[in-house]
C-alpha atoms as a PDB file:
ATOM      1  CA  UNK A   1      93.852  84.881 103.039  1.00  0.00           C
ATOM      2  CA  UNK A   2      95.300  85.804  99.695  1.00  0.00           C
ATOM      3  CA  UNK A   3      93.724  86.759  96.058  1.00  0.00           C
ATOM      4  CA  UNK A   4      95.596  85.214  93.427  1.00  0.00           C
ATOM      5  CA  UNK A   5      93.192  85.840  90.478  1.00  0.00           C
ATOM      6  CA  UNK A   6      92.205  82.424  89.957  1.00  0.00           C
ATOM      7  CA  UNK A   7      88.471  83.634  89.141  1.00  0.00           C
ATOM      8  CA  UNK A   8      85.378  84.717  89.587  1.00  0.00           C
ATOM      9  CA  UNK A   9      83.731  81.237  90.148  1.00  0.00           C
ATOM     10  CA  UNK A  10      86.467  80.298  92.908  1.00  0.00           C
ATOM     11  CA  UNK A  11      85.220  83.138  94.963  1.00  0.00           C
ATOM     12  CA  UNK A  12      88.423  85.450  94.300  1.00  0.00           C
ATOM     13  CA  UNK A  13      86.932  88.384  95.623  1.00  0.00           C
ATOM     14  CA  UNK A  14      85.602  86.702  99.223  1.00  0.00           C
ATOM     15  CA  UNK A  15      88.771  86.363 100.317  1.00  0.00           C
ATOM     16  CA  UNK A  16      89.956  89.980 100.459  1.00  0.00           C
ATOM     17  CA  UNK A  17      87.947  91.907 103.732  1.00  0.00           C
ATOM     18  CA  UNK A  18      88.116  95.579 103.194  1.00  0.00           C
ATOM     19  CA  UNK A  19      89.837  98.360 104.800  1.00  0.00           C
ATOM     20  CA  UNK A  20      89.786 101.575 106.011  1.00  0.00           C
ATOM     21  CA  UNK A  21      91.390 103.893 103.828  1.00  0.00           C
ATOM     22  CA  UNK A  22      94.251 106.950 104.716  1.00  0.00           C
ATOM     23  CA  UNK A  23      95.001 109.098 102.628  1.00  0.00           C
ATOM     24  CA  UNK A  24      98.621 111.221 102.257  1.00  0.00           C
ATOM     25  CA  UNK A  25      98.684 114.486 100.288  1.00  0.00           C
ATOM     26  CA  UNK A  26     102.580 114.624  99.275  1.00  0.00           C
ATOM     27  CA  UNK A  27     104.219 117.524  96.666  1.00  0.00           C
ATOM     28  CA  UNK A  28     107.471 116.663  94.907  1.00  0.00           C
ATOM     29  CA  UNK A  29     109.518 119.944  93.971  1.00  0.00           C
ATOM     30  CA  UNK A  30     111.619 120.188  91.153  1.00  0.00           C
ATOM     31  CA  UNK A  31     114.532 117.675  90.618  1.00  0.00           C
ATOM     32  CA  UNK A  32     112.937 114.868  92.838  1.00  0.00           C
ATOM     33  CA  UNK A  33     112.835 111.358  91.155  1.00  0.00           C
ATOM     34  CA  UNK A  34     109.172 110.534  91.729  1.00  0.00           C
ATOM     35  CA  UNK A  35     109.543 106.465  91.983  1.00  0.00           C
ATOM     36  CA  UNK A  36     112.267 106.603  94.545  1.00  0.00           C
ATOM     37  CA  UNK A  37     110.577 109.624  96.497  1.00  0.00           C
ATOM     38  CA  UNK A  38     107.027 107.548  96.587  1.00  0.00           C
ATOM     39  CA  UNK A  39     108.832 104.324  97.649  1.00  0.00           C
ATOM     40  CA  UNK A  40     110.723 105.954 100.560  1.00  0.00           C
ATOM     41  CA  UNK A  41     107.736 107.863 101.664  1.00  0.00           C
ATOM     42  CA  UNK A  42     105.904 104.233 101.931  1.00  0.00           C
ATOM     43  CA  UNK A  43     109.013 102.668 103.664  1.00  0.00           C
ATOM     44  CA  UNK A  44     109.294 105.604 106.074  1.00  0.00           C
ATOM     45  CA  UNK A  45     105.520 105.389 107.098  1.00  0.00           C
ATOM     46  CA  UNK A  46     105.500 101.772 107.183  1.00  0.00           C
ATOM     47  CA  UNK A  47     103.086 101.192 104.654  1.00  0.00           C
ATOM     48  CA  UNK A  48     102.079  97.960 103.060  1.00  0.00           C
ATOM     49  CA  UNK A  49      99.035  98.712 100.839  1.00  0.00           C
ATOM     50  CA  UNK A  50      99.916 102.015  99.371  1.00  0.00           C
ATOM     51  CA  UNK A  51      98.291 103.042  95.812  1.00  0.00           C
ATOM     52  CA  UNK A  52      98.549 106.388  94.091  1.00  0.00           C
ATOM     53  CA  UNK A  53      95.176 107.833  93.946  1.00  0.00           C
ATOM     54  CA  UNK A  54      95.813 110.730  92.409  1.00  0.00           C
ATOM     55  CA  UNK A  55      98.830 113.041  90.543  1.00  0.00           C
ATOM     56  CA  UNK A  56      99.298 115.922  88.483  1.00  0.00           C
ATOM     57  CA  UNK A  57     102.363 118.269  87.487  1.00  0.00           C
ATOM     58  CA  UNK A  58     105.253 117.925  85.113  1.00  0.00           C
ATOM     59  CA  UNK A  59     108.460 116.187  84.489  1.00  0.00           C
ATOM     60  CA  UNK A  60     111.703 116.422  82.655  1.00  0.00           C
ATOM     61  CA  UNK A  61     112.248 112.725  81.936  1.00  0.00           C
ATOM     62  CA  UNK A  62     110.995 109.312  82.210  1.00  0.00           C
ATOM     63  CA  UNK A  63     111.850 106.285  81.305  1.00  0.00           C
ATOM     64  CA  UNK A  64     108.919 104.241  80.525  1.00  0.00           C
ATOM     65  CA  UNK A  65     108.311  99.971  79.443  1.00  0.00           C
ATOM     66  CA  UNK A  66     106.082  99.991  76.664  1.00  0.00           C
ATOM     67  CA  UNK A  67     103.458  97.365  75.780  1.00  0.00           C
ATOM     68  CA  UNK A  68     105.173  93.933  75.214  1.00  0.00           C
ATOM     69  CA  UNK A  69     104.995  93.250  71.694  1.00  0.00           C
ATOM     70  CA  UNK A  70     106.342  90.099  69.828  1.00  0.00           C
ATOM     71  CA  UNK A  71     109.710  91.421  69.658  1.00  0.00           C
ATOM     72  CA  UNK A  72     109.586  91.912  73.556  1.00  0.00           C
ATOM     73  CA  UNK A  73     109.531  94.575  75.692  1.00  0.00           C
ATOM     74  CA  UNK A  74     110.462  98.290  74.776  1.00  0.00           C
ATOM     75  CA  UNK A  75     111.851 100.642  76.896  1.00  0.00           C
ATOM     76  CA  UNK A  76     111.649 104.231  75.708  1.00  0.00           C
ATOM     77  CA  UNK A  77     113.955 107.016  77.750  1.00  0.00           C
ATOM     78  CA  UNK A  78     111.909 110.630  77.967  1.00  0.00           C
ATOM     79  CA  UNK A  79     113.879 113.555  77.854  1.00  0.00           C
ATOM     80  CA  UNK A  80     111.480 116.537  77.523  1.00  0.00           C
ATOM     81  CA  UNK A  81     108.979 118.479  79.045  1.00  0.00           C
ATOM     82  CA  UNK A  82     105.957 116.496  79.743  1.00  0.00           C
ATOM     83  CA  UNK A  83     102.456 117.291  81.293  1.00  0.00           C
ATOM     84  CA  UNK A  84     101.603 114.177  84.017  1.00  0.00           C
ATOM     85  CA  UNK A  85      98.191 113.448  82.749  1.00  0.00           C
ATOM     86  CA  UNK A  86      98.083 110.311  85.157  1.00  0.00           C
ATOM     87  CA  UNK A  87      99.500 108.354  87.234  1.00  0.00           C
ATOM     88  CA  UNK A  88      98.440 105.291  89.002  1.00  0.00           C
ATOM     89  CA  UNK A  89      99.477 101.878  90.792  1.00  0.00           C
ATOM     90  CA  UNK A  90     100.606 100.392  93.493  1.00  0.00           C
ATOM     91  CA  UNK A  91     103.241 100.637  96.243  1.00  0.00           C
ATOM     92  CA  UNK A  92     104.521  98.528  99.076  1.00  0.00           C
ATOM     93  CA  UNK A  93     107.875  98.204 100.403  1.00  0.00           C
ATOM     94  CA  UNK A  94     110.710  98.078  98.072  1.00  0.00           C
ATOM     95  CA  UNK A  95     108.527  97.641  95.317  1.00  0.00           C
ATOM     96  CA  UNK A  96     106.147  99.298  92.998  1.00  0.00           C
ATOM     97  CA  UNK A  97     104.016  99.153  90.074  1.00  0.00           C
ATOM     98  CA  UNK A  98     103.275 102.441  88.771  1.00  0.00           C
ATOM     99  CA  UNK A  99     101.835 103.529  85.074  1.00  0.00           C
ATOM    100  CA  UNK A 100     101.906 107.008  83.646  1.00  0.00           C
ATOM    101  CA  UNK A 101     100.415 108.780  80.809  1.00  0.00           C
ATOM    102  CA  UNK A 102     102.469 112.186  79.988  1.00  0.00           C
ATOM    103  CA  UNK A 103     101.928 114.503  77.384  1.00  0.00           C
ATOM    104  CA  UNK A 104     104.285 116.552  74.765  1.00  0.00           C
ATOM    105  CA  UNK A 105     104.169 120.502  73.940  1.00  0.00           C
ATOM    106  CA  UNK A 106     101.846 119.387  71.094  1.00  0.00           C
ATOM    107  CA  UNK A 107      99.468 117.254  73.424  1.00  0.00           C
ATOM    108  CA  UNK A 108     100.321 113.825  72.025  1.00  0.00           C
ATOM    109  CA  UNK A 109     100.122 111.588  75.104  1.00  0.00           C
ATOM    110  CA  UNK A 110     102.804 108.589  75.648  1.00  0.00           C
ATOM    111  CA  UNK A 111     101.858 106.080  78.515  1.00  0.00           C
ATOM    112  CA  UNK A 112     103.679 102.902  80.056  1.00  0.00           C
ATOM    113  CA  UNK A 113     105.292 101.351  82.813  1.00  0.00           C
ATOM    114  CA  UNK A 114     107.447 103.829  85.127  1.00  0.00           C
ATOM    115  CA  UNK A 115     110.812 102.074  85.154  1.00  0.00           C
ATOM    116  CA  UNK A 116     112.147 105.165  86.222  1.00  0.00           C
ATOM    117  CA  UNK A 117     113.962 108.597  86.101  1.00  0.00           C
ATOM    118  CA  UNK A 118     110.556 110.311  86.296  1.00  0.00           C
ATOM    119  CA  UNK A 119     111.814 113.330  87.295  1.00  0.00           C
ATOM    120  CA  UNK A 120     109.925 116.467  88.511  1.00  0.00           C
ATOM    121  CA  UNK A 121     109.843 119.571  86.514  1.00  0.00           C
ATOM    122  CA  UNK A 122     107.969 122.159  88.493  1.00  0.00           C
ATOM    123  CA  UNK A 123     105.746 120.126  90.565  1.00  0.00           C
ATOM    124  CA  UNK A 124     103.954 116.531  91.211  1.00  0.00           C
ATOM    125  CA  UNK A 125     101.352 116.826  93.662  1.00  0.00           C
ATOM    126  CA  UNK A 126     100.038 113.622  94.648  1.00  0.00           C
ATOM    127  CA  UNK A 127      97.344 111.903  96.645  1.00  0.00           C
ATOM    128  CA  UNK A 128      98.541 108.170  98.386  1.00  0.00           C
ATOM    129  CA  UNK A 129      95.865 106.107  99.694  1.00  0.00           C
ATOM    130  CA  UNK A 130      96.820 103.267 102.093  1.00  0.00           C
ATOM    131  CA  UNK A 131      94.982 100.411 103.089  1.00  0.00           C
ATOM    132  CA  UNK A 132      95.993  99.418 106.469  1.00  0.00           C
ATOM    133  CA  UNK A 133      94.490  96.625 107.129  1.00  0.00           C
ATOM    134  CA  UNK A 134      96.225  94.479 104.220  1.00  0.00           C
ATOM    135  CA  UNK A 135      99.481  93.916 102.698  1.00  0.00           C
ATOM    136  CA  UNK A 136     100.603  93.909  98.984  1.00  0.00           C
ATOM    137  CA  UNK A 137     103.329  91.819  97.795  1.00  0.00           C
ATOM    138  CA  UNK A 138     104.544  90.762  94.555  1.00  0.00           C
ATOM    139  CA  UNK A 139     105.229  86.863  93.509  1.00  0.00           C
ATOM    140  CA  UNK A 140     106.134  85.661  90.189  1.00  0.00           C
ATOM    141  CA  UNK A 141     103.210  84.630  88.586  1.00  0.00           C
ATOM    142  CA  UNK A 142     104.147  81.975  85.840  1.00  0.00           C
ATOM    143  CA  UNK A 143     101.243  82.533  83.301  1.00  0.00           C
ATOM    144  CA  UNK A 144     102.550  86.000  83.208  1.00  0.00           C
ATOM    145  CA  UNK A 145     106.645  86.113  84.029  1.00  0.00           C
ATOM    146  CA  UNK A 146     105.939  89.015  85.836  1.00  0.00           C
ATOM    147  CA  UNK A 147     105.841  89.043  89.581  1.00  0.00           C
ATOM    148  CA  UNK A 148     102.117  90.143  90.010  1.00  0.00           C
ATOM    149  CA  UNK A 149     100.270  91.809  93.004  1.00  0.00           C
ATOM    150  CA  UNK A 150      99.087  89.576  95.876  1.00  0.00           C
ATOM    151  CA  UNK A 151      96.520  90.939  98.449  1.00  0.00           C
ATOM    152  CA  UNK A 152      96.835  89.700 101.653  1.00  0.00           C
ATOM    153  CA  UNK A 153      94.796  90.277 105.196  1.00  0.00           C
ATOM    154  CA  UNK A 154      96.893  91.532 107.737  1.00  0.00           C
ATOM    155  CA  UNK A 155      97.951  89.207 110.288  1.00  0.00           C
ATOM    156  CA  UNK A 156      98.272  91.825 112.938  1.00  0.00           C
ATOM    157  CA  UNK A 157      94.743  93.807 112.691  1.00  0.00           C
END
């Protein structure tokens, strides 16, 4: 059974039983690339349903996607010292869908979509929350031209 977001009156949220949840307390030291790290952490423990629940610390750099506008997509590259003020999304596999809010010496706040290079300045301490008994995946979702989360049951449980 998936959940494809075809709507409320289709029943899109009977489809999806829930879970227990675990939950993984991780801290990144300085220098670690948090995307990469938080991928191979879910790889290593198998995970298929991993979300970041929780995240605070600082970074040197990002590079983030910014809201599609109708010129397209901007991506903006981060090279200073930032204050994680969030981060959030989801994380299964080889893939991930992560979005961040950081802010500047001066507490202006820049958010988007982690592409990458979000690397630690001090610390990132961060709370993962896996849902074992169903799998995220990603399929391209026409009506979007992104590949967009699908929730599955687990076959095995």
């Amino acid at each position: 059974m998936s959940w494809t977001g075809e709507g409320v009156a289709d029943g899109r949220f009977a489809s999806v039983a829930p879970s227990p949840l675990m939950c993984y307390a991780l801290r990144l030291g300085p220098g670690e690339e948090i995307m990469s790290t938080l991928l191979d952490f879910v790889k290593s423990k198998g995970l298929s349903s991993a979300f970041v629940m929780s995240c605070v610390g600082s970074v040197l750099s990002a590079q983030l996607r910014l809201a599609q506008t109708s010129e397209g997509n901007k991506v903006v590259d981060l090279t200073e010292h930032f204050e994680i003020v969030s981060l959030v999304g989801t994380l299964s596999g080889e893939s991930g869908h992560l979005h961040t809010s950081l802010s500047d010496k001066d507490g202006r706040v820049m958010g988007g979509h982690v592409m990458g290079n979000m690397v630690v300045f001090t610390t990132a301490e961060i709370m993962i929350g896996a849902c074992p008994d169903l799998t995220f995946d990603r399929v391209m979702d026409i009506r979007t031209g992104f590949p967009e989360l699908v929730i599955e049951r687990r076959q095995d449980v």
